[in-house]
PDB file of N, CA and C in Angstrom:
ATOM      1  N   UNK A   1     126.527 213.080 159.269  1.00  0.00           N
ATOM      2  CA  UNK A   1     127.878 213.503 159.560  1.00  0.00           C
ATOM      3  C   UNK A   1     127.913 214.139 160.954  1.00  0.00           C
ATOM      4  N   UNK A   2     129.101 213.741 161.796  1.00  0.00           N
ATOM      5  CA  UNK A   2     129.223 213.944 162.797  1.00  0.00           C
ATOM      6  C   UNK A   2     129.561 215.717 162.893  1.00  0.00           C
ATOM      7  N   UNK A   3     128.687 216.822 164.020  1.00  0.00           N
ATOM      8  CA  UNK A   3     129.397 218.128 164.072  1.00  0.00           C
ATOM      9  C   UNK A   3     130.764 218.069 164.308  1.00  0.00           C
ATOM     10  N   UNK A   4     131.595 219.375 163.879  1.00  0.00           N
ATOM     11  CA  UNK A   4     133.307 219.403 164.729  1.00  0.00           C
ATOM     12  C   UNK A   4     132.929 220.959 164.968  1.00  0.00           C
ATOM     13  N   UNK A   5     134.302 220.713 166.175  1.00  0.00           N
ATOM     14  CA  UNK A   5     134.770 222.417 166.412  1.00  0.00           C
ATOM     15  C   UNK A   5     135.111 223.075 165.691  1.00  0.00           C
ATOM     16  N   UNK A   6     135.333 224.114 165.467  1.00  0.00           N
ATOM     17  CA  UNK A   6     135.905 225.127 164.772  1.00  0.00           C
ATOM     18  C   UNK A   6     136.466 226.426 165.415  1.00  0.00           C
ATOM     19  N   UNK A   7     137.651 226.955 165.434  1.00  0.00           N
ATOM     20  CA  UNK A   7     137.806 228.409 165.702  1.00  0.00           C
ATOM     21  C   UNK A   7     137.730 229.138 164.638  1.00  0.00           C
ATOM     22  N   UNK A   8     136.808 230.002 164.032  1.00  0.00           N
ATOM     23  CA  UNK A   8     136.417 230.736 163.073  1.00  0.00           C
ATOM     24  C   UNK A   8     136.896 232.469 163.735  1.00  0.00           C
ATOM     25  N   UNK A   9     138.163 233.094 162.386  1.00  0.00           N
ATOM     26  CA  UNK A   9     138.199 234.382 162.890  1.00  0.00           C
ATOM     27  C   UNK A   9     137.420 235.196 161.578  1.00  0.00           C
ATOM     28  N   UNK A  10     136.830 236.128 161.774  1.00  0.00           N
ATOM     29  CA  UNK A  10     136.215 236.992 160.847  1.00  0.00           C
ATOM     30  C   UNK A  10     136.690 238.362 160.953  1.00  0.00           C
ATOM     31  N   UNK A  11     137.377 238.652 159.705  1.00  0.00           N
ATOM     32  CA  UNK A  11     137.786 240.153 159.744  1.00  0.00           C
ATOM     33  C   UNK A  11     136.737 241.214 159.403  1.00  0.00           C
ATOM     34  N   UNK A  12     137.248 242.410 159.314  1.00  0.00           N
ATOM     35  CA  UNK A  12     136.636 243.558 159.092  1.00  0.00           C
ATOM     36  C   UNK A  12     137.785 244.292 159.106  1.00  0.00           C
ATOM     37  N   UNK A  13     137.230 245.529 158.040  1.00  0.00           N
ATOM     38  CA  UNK A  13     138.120 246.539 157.811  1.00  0.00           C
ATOM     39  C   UNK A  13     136.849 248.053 158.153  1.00  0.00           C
ATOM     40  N   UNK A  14     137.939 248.342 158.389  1.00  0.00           N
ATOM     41  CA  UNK A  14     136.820 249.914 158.767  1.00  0.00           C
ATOM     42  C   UNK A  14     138.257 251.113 158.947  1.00  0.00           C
ATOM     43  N   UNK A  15     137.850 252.240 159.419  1.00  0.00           N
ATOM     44  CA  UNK A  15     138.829 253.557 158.860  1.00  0.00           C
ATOM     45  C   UNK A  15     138.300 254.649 160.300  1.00  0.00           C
ATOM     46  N   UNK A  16     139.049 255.590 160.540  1.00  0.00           N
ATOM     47  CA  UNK A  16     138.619 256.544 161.350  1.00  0.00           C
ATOM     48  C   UNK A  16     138.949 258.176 160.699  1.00  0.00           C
ATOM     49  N   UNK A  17     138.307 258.993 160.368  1.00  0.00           N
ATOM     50  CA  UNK A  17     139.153 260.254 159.925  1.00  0.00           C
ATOM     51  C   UNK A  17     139.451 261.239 160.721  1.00  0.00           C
ATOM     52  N   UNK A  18     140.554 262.044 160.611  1.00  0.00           N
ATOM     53  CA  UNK A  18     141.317 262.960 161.293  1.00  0.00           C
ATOM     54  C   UNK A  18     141.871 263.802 160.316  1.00  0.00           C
ATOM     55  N   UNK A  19     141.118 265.312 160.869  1.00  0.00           N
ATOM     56  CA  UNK A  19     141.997 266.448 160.084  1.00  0.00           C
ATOM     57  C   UNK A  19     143.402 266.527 161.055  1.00  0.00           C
ATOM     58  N   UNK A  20     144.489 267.037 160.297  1.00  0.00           N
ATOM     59  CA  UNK A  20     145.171 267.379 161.042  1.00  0.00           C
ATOM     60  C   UNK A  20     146.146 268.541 160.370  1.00  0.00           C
ATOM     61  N   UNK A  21     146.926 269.701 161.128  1.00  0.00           N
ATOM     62  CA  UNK A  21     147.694 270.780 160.325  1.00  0.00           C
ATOM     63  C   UNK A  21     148.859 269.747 160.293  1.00  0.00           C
ATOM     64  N   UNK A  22     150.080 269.827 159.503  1.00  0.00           N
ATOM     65  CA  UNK A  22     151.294 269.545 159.485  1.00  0.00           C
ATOM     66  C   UNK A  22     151.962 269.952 158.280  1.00  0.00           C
ATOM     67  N   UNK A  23     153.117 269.821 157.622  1.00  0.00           N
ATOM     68  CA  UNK A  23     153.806 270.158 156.787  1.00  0.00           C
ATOM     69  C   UNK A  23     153.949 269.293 155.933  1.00  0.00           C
ATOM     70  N   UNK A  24     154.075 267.872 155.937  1.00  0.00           N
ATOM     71  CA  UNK A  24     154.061 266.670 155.201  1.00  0.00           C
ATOM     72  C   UNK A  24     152.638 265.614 154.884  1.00  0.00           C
ATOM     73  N   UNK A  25     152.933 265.102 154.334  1.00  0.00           N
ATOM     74  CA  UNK A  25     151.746 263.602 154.201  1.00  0.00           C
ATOM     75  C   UNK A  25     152.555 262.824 155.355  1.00  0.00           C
ATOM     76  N   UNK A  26     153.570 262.288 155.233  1.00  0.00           N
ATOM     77  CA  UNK A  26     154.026 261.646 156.661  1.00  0.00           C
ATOM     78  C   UNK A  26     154.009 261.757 157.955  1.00  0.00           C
ATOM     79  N   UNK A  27     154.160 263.642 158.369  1.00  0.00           N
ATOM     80  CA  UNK A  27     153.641 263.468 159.128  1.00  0.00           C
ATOM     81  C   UNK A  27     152.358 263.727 159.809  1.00  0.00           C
ATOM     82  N   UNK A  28     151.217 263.959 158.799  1.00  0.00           N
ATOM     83  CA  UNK A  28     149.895 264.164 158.860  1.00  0.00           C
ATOM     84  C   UNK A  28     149.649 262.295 159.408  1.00  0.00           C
ATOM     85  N   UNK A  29     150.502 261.253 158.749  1.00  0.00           N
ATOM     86  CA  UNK A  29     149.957 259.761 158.942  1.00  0.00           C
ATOM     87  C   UNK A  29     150.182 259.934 160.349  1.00  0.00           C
ATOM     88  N   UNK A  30     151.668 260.082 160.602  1.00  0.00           N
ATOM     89  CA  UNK A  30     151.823 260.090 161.665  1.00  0.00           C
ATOM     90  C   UNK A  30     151.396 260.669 163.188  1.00  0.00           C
ATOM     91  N   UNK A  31     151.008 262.190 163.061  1.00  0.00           N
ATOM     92  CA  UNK A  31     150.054 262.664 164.000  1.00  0.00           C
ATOM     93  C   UNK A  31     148.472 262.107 164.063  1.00  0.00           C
ATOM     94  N   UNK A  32     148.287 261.598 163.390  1.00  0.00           N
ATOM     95  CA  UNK A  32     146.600 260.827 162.899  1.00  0.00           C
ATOM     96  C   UNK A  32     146.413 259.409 163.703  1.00  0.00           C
ATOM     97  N   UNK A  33     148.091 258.952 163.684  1.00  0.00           N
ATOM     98  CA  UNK A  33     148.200 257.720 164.389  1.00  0.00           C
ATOM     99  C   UNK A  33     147.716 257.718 165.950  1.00  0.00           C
ATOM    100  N   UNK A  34     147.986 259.124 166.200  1.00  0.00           N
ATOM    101  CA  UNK A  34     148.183 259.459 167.912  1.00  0.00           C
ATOM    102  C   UNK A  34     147.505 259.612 168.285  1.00  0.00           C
ATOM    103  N   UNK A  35     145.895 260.182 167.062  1.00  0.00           N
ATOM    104  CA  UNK A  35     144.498 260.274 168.245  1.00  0.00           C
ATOM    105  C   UNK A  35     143.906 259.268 168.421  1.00  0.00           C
ATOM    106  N   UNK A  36     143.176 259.883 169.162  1.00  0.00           N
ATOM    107  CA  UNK A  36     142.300 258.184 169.936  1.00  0.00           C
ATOM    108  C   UNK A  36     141.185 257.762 168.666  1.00  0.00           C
ATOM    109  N   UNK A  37     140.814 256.440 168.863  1.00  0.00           N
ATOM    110  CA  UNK A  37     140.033 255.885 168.030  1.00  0.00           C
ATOM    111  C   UNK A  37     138.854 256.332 168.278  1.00  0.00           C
ATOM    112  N   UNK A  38     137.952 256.711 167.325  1.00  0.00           N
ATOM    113  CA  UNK A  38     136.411 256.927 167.339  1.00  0.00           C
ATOM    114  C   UNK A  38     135.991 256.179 167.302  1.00  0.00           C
ATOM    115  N   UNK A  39     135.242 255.073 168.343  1.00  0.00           N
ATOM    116  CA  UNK A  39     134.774 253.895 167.996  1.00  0.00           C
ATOM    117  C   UNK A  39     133.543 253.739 167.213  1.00  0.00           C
ATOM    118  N   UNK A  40     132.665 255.129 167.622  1.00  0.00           N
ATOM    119  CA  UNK A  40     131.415 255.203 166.961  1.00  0.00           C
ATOM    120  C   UNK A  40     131.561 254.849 165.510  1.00  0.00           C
ATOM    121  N   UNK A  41     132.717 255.670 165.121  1.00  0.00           N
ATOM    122  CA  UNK A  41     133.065 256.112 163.577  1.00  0.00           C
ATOM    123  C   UNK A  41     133.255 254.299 162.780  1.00  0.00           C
ATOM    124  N   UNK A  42     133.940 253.898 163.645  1.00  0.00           N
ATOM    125  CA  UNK A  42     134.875 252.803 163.633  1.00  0.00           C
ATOM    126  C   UNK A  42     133.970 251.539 163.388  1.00  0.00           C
ATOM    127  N   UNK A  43     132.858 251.353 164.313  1.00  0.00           N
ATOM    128  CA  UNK A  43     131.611 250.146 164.217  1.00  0.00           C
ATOM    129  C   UNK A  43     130.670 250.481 162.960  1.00  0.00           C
ATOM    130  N   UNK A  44     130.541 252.623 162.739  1.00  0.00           N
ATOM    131  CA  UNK A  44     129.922 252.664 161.524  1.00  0.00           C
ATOM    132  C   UNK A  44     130.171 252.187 160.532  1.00  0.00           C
ATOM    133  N   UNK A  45     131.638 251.857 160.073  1.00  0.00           N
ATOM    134  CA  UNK A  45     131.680 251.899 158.149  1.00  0.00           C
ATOM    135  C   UNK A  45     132.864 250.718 158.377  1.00  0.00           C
ATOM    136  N   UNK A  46     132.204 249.164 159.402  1.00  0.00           N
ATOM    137  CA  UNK A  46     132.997 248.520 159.300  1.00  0.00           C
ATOM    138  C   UNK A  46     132.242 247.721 157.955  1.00  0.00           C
ATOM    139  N   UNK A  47     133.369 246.904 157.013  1.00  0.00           N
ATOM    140  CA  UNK A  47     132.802 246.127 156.247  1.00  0.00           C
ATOM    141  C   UNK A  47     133.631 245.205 156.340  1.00  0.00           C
ATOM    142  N   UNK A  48     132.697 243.234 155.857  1.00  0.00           N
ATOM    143  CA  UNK A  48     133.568 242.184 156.119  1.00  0.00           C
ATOM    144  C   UNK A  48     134.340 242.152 155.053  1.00  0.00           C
ATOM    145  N   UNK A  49     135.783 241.873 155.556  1.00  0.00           N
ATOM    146  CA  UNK A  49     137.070 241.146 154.539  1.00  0.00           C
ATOM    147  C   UNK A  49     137.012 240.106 154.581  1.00  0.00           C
ATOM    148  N   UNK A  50     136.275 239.314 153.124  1.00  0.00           N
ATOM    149  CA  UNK A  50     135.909 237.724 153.225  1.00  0.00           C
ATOM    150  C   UNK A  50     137.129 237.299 153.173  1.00  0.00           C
ATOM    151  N   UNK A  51     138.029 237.630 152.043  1.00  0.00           N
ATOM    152  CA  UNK A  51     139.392 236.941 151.337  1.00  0.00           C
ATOM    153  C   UNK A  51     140.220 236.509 153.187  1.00  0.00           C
ATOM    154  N   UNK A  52     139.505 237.371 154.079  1.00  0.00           N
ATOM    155  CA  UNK A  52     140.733 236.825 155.118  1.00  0.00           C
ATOM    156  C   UNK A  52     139.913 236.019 155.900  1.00  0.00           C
ATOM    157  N   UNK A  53     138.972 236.051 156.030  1.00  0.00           N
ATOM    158  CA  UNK A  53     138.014 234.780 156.829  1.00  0.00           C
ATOM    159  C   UNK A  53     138.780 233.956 156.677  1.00  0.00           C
ATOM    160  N   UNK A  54     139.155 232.724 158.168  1.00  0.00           N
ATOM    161  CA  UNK A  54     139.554 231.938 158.128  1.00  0.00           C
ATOM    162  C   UNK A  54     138.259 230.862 159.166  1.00  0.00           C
ATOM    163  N   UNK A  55     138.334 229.423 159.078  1.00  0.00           N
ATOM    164  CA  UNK A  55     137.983 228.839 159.921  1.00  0.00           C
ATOM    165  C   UNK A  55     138.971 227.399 159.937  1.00  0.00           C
ATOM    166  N   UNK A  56     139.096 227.219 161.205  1.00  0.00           N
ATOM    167  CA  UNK A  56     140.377 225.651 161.228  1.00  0.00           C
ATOM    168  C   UNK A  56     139.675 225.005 162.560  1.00  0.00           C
ATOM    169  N   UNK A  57     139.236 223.736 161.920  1.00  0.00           N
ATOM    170  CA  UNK A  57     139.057 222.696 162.742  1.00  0.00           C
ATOM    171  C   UNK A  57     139.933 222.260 164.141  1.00  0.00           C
ATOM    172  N   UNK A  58     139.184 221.986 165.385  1.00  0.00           N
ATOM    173  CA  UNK A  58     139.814 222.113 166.502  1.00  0.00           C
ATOM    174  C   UNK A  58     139.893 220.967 166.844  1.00  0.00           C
ATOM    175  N   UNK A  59     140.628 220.346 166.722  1.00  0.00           N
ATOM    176  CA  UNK A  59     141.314 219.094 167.197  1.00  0.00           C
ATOM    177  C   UNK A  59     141.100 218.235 168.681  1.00  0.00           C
ATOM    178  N   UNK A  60     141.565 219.415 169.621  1.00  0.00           N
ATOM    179  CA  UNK A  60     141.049 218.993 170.834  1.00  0.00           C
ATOM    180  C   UNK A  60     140.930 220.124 171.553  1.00  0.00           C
ATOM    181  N   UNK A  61     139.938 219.949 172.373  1.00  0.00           N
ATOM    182  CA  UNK A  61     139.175 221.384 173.345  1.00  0.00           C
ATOM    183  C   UNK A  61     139.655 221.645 174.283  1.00  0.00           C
ATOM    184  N   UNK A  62     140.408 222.995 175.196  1.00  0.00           N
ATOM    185  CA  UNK A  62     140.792 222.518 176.525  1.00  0.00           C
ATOM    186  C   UNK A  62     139.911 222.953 177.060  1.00  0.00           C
ATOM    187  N   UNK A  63     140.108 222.312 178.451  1.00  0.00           N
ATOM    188  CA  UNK A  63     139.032 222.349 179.455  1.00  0.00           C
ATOM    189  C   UNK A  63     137.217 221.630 179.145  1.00  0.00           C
ATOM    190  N   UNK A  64     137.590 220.501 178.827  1.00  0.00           N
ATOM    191  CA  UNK A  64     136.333 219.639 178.040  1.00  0.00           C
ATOM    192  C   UNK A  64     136.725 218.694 178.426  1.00  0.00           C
TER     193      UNK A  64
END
């Protein structure tokens, strides 16, 4: 069988934590939204989301 292309995307899910003071759960989401990402945190406790793995055959290549 002949190889084909493929564009294969692979997810991951991963989380960052943030204390934060506020008065609500909403806006605890919401101030949490605003800090910067920990990437360290972020590459630590990534795990793969198979159910969203996709791969789709590439038809034609550009620049080939």
């Amino acid at each position: 069988m002949k190889n084909k292309n493929f564009e294969v995307k692979i997810y991951y899910t991963g989380f960052c934590t943030h204390q934060v003071k506020v008065k609500t759960k909403d806006e605890a989401i919401n101030k949490a939204k605003k800090i910067p990402i920990n990437k360290n945190e972020i590459f630590g406790n990534l795990e793969n989301w198979e159910e969203a793995d996709n791969a789709e055959e590439i038809k034609k290549i550009c620049n080939e």
